[in-house]
Structures are given as structure tokens and as C-alpha cells.
PDB file of N, CA and C in Angstrom:
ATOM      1  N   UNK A   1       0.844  -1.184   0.000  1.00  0.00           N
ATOM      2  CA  UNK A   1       0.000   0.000   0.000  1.00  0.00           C
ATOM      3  C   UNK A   1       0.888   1.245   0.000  1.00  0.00           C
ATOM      4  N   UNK A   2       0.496   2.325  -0.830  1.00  0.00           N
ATOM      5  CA  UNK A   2       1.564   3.319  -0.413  1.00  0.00           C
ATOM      6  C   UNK A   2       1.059   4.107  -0.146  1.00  0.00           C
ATOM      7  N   UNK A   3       1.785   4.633   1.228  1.00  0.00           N
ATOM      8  CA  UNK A   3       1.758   5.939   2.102  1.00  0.00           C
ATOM      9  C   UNK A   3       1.358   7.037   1.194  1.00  0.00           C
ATOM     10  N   UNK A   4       0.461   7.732   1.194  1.00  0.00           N
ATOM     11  CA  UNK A   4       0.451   8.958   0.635  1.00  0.00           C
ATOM     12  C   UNK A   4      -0.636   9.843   1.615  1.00  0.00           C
ATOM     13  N   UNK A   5      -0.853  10.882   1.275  1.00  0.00           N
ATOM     14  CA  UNK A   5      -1.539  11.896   1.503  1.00  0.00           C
ATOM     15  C   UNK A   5      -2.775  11.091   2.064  1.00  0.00           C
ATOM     16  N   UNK A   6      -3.721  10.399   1.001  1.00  0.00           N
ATOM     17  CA  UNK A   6      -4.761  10.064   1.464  1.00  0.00           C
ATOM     18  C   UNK A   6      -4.643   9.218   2.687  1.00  0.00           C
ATOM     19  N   UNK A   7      -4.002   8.020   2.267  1.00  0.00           N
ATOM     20  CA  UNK A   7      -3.461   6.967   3.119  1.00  0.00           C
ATOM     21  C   UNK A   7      -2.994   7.542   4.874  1.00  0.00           C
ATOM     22  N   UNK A   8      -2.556   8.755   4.845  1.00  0.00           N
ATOM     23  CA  UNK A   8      -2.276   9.027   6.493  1.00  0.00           C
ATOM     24  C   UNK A   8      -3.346  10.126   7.074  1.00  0.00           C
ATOM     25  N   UNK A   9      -4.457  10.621   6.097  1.00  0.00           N
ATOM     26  CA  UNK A   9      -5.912  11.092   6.443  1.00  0.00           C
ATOM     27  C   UNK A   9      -6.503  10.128   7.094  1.00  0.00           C
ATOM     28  N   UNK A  10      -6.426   8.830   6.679  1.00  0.00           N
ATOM     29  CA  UNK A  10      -7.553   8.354   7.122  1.00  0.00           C
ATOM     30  C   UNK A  10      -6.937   7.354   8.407  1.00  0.00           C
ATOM     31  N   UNK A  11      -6.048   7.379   8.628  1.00  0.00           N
ATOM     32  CA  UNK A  11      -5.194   6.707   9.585  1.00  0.00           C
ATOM     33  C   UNK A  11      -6.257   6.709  11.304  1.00  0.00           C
ATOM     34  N   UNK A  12      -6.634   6.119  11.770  1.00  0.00           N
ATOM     35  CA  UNK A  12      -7.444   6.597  13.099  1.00  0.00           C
ATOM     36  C   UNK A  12      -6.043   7.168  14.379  1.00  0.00           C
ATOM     37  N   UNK A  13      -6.228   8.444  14.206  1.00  0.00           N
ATOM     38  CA  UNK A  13      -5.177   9.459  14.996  1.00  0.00           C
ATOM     39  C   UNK A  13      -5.798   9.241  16.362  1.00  0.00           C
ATOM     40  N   UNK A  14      -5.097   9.707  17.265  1.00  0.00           N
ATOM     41  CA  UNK A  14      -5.730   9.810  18.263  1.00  0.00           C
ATOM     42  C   UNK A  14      -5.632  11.318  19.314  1.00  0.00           C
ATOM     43  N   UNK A  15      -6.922  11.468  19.121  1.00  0.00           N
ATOM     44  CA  UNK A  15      -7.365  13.289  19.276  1.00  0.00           C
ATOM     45  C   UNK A  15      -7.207  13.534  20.851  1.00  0.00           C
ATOM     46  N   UNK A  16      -6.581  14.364  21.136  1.00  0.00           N
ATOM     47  CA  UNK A  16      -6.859  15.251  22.694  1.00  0.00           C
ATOM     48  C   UNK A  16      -7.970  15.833  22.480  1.00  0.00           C
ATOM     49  N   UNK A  17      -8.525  16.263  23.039  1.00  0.00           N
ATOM     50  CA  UNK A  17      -9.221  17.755  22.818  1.00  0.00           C
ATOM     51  C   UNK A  17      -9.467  17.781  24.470  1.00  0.00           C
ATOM     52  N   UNK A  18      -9.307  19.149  24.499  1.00  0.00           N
ATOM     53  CA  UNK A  18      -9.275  20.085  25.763  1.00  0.00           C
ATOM     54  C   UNK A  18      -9.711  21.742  25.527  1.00  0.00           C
ATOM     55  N   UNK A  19      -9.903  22.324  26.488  1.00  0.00           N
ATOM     56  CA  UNK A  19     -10.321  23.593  26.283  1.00  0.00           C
ATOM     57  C   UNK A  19      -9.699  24.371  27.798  1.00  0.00           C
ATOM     58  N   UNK A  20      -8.686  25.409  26.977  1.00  0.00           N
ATOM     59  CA  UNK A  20      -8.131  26.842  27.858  1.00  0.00           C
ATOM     60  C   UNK A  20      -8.531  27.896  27.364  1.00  0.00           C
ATOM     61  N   UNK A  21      -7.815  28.816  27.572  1.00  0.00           N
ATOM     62  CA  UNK A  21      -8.480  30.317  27.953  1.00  0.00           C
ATOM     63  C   UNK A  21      -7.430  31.482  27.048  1.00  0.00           C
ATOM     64  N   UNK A  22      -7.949  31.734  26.035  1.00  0.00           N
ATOM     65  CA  UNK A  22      -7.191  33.030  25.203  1.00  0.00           C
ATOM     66  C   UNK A  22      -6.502  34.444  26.377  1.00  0.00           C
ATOM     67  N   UNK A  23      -5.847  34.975  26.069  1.00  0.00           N
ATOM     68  CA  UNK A  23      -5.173  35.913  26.655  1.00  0.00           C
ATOM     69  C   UNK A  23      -5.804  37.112  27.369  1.00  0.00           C
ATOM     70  N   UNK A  24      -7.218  37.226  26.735  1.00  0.00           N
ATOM     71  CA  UNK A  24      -8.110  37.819  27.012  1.00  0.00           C
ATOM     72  C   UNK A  24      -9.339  37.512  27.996  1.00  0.00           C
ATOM     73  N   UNK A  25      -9.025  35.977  28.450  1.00  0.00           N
ATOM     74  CA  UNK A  25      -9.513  35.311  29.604  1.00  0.00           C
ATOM     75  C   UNK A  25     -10.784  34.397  28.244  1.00  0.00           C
ATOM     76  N   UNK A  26     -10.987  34.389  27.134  1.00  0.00           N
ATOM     77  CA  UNK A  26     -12.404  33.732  26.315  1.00  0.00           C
ATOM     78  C   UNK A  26     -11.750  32.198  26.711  1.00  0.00           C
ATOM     79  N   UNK A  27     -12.924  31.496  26.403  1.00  0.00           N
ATOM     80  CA  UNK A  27     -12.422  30.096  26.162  1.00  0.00           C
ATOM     81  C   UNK A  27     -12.730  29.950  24.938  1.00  0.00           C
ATOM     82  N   UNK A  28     -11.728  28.762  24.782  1.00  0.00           N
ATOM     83  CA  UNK A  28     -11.217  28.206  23.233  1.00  0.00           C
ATOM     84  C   UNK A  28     -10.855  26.642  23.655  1.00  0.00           C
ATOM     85  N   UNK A  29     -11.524  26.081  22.110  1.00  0.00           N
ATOM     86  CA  UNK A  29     -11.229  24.559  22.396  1.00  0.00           C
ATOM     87  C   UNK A  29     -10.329  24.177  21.019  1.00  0.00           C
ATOM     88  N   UNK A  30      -9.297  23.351  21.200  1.00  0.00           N
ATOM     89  CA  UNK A  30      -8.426  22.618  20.540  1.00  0.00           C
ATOM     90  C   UNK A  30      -8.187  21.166  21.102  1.00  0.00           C
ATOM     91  N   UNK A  31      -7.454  20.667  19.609  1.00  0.00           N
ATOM     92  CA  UNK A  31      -7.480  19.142  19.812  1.00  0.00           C
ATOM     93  C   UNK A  31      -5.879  19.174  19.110  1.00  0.00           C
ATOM     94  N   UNK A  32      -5.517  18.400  19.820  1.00  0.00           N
ATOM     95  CA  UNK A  32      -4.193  17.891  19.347  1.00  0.00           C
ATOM     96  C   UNK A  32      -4.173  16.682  18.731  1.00  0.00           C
ATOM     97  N   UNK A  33      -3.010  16.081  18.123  1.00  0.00           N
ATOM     98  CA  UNK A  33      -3.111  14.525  17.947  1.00  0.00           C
ATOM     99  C   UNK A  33      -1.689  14.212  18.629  1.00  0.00           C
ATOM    100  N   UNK A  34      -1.880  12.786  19.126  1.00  0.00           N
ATOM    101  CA  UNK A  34      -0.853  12.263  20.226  1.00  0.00           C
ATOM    102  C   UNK A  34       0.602  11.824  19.299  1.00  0.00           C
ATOM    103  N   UNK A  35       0.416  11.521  18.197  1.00  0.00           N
ATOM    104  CA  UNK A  35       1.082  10.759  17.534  1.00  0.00           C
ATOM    105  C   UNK A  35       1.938  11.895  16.737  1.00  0.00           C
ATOM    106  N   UNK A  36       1.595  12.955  16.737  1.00  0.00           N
ATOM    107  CA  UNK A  36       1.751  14.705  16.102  1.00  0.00           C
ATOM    108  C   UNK A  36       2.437  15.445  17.062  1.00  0.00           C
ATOM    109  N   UNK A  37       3.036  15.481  17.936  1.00  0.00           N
ATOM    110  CA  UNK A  37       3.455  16.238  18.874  1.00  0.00           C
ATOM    111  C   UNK A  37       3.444  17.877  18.467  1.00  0.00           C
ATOM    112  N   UNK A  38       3.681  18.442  17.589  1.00  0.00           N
ATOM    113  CA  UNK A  38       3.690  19.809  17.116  1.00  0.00           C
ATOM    114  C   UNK A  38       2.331  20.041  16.505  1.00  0.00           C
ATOM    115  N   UNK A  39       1.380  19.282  16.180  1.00  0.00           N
ATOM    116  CA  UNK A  39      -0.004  19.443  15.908  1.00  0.00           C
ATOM    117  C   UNK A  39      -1.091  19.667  16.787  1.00  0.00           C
ATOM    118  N   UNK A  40      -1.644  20.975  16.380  1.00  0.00           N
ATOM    119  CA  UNK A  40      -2.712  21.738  18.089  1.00  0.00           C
ATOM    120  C   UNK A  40      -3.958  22.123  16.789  1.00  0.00           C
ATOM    121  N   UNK A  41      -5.061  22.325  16.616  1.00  0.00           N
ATOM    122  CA  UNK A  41      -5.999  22.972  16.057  1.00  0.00           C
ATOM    123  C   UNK A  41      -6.853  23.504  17.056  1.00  0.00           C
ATOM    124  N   UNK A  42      -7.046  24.875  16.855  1.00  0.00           N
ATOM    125  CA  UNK A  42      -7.883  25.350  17.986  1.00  0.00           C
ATOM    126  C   UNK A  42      -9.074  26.744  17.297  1.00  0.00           C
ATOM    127  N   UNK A  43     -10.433  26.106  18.007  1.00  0.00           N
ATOM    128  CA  UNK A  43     -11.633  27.271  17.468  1.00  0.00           C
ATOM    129  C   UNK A  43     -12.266  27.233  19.091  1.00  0.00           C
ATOM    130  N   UNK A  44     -13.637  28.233  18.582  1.00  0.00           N
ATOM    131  CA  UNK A  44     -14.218  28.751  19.652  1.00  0.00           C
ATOM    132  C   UNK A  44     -15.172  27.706  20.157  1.00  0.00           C
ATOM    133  N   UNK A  45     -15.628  26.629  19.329  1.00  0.00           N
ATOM    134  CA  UNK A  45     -16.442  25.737  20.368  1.00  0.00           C
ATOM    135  C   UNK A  45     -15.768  24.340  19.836  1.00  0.00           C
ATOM    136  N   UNK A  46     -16.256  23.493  20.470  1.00  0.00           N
ATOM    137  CA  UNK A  46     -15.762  21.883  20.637  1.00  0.00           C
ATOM    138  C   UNK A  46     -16.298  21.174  19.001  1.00  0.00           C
ATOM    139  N   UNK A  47     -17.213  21.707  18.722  1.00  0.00           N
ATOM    140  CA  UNK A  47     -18.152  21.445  17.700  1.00  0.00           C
ATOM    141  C   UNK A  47     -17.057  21.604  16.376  1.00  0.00           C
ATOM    142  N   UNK A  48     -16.700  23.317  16.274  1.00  0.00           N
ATOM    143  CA  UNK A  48     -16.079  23.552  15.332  1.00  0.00           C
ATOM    144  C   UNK A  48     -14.688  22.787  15.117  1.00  0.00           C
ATOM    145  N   UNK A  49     -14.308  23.123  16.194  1.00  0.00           N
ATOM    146  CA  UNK A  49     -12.729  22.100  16.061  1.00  0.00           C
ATOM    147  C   UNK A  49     -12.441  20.553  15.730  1.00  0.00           C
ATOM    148  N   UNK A  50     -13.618  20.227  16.074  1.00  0.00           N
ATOM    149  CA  UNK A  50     -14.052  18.837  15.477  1.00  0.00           C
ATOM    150  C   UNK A  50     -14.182  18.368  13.992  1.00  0.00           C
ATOM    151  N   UNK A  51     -15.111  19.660  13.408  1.00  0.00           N
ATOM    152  CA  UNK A  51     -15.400  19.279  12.382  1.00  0.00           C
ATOM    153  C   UNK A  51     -14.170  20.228  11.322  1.00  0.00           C
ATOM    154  N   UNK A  52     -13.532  20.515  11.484  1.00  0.00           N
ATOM    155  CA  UNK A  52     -12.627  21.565  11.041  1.00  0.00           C
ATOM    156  C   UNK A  52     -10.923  21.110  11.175  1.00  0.00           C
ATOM    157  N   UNK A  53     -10.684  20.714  11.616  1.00  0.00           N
ATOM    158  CA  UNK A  53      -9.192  19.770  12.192  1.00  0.00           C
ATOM    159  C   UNK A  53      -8.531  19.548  11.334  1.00  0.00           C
ATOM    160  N   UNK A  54      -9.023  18.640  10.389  1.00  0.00           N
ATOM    161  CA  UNK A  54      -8.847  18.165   9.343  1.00  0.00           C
ATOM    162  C   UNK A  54      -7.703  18.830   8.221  1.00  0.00           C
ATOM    163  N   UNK A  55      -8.483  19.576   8.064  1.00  0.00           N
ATOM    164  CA  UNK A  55      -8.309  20.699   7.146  1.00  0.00           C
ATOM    165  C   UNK A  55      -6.827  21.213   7.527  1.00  0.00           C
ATOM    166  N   UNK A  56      -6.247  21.598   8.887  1.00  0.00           N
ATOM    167  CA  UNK A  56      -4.916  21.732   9.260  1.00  0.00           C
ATOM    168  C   UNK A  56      -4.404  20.556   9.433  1.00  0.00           C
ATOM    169  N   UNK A  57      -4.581  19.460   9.564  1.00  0.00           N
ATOM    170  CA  UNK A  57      -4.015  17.706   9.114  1.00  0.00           C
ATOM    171  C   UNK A  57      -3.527  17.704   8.049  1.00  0.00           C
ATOM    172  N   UNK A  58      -4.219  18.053   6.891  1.00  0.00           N
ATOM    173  CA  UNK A  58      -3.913  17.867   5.774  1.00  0.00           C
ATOM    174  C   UNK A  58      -2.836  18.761   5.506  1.00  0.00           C
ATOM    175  N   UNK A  59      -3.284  20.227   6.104  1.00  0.00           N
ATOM    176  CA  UNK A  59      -1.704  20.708   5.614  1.00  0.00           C
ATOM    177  C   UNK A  59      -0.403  20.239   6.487  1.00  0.00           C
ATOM    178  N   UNK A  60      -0.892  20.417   7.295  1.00  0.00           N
ATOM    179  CA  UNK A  60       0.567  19.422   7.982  1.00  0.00           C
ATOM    180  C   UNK A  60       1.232  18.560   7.787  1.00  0.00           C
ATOM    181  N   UNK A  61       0.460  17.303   7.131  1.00  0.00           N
ATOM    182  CA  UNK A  61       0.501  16.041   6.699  1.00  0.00           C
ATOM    183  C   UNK A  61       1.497  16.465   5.589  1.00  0.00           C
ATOM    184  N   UNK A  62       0.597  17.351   4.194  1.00  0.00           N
ATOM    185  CA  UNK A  62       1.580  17.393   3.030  1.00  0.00           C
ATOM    186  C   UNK A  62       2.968  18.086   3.507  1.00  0.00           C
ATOM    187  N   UNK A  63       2.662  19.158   4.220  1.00  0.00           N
ATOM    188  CA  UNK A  63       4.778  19.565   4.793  1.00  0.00           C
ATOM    189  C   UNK A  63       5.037  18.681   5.299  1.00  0.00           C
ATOM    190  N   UNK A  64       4.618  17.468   6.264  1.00  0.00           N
ATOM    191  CA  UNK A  64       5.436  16.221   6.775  1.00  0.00           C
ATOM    192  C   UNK A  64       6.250  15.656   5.403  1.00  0.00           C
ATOM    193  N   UNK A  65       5.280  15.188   4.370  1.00  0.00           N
ATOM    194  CA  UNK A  65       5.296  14.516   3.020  1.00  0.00           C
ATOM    195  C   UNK A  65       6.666  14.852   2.744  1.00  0.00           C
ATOM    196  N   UNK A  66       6.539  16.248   2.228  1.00  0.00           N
ATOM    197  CA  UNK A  66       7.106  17.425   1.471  1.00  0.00           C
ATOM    198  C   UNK A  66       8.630  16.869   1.982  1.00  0.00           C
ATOM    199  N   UNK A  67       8.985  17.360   3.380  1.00  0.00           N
ATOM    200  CA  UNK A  67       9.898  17.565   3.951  1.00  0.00           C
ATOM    201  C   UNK A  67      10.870  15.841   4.367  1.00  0.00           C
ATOM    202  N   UNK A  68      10.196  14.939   3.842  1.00  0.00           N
ATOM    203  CA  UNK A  68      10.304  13.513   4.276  1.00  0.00           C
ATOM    204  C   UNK A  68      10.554  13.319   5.530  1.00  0.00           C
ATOM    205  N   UNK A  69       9.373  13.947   6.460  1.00  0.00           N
ATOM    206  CA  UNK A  69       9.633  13.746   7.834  1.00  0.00           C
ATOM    207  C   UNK A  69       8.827  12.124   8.245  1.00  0.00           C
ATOM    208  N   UNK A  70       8.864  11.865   9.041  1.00  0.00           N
ATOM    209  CA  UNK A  70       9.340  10.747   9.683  1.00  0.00           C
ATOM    210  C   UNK A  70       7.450  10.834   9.728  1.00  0.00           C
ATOM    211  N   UNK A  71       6.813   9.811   9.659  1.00  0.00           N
ATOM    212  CA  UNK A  71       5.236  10.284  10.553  1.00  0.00           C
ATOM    213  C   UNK A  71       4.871   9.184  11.463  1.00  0.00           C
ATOM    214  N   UNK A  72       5.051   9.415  12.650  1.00  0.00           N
ATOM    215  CA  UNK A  72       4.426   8.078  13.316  1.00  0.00           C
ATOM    216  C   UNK A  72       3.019   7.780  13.512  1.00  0.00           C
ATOM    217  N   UNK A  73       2.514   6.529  12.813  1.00  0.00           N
ATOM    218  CA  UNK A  73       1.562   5.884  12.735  1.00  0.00           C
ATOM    219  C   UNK A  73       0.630   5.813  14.080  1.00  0.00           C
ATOM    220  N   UNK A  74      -0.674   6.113  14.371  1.00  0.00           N
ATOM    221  CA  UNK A  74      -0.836   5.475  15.361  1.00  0.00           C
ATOM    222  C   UNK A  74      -0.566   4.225  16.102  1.00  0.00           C
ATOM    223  N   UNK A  75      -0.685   3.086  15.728  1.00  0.00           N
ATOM    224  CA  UNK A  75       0.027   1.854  15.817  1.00  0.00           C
ATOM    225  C   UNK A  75       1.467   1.637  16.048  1.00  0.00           C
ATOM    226  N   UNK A  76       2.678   2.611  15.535  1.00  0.00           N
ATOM    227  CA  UNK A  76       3.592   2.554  16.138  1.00  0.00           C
ATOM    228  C   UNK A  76       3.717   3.418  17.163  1.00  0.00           C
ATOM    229  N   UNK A  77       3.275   4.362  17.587  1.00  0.00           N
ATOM    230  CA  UNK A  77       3.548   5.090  18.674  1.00  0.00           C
ATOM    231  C   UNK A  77       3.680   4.213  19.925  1.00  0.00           C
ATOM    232  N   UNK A  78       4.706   4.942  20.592  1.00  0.00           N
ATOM    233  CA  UNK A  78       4.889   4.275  21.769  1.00  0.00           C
ATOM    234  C   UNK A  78       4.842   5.466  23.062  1.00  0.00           C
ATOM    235  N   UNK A  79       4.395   5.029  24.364  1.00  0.00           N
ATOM    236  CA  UNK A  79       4.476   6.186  25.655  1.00  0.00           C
ATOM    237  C   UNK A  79       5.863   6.828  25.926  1.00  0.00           C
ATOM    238  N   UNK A  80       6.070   7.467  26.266  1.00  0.00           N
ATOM    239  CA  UNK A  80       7.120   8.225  26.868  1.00  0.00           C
ATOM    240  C   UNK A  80       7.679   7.439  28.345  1.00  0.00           C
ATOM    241  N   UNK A  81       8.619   6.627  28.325  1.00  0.00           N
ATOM    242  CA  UNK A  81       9.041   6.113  29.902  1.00  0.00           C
ATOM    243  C   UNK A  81       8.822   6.489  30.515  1.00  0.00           C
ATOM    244  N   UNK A  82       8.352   6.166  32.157  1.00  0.00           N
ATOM    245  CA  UNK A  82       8.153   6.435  33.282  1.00  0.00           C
ATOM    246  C   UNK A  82       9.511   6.974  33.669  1.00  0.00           C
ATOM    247  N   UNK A  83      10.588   8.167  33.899  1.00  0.00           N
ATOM    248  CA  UNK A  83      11.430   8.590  33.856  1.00  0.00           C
ATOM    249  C   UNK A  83      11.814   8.216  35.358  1.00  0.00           C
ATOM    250  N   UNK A  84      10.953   8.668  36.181  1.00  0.00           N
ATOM    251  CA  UNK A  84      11.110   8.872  37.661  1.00  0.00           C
ATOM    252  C   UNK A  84      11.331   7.033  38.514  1.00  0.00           C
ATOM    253  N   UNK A  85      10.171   6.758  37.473  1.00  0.00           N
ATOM    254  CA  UNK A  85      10.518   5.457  38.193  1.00  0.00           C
ATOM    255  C   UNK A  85      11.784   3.943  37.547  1.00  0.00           C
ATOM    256  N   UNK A  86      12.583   4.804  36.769  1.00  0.00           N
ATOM    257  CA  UNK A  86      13.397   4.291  35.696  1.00  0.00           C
ATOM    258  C   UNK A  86      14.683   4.428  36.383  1.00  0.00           C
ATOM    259  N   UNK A  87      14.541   5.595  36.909  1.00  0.00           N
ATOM    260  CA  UNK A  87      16.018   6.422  37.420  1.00  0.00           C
ATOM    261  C   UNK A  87      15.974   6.068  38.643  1.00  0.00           C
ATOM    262  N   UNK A  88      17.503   6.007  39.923  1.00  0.00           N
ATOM    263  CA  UNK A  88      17.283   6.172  40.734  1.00  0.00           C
ATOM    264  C   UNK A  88      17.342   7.088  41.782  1.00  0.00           C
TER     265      UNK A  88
END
């Protein structure tokens, strides 16, 4: 199968979504994806950011493409070590 554009759209990402507070004290909701670490999309209700996300995926996705960056799959992602309890 080859990786392309379409092929990592439809990938099942796995979404944060949370909601903080603009500078001006408003709330605002964004969703990240876990597997994206530099990927945040953020609008004024939960609704919009939902249905709207996408749309900054895709551009992200093609500069990932573009740039032959690395994209980790949901399926390969792995957690971040327990640091504290690793070390002594």
C-alpha cells in the first residue's frame, strides 16, 4: 500500500481535545493529535474544532510529506518512559 496523503488522512489518529483560555480570559477549544506532537488545532467551540481539524491535518501532513519527515503511525507510537521510576 503506499503511504500517501490520502493513506495518512484516514489513519485513526488519536485526538486530545481540551479547552483553555485566550489571553483575554475567552475560552477556546483545541485538539491535538498524540502521535503529532507539534499538531494543536484550535476554534471557539468543541463542535467547530471537530469538524474543522482536518483541514490543518492535511496541511501538515503534506509539509510532513514534502519535507520527508518521519510520521508516526498510530500503531507505532509508543508512551514516553516512566522517567522517575526508571532512574534512581
Amino acid at each position: 500500500m503506499e503511504k500517501n496523503l490520502d493513506y495518512y488522512l484516514n489513519l485513526n489518529w488519536t485526538l486530545i481535545e481540551g479547552q483553555d483560555l485566550d489571553f483575554e480570559g475567552n475560552p477556546y477549544y483545541y485538539i491535538e493529535i498524540k502521535e503529532i506532537p507539534s499538531f494543536t488545532f484550535c476554534a471557539k467551540t468543541l463542535t467547530r474544532a471537530r469538524e474543522n481539524y482536518k483541514k490543518q491535518l492535511r496541511l501538515s501532513l503534506m509539509v510532513m510529506l514534502e519535507n520527508n519527515e518521519k510520521i508516526i503511525e498510530p500503531d507505532e507510537y509508543e508512551e514516553e518512559p516512566d522517567w522517575e521510576n526508571l532512574c534512581p
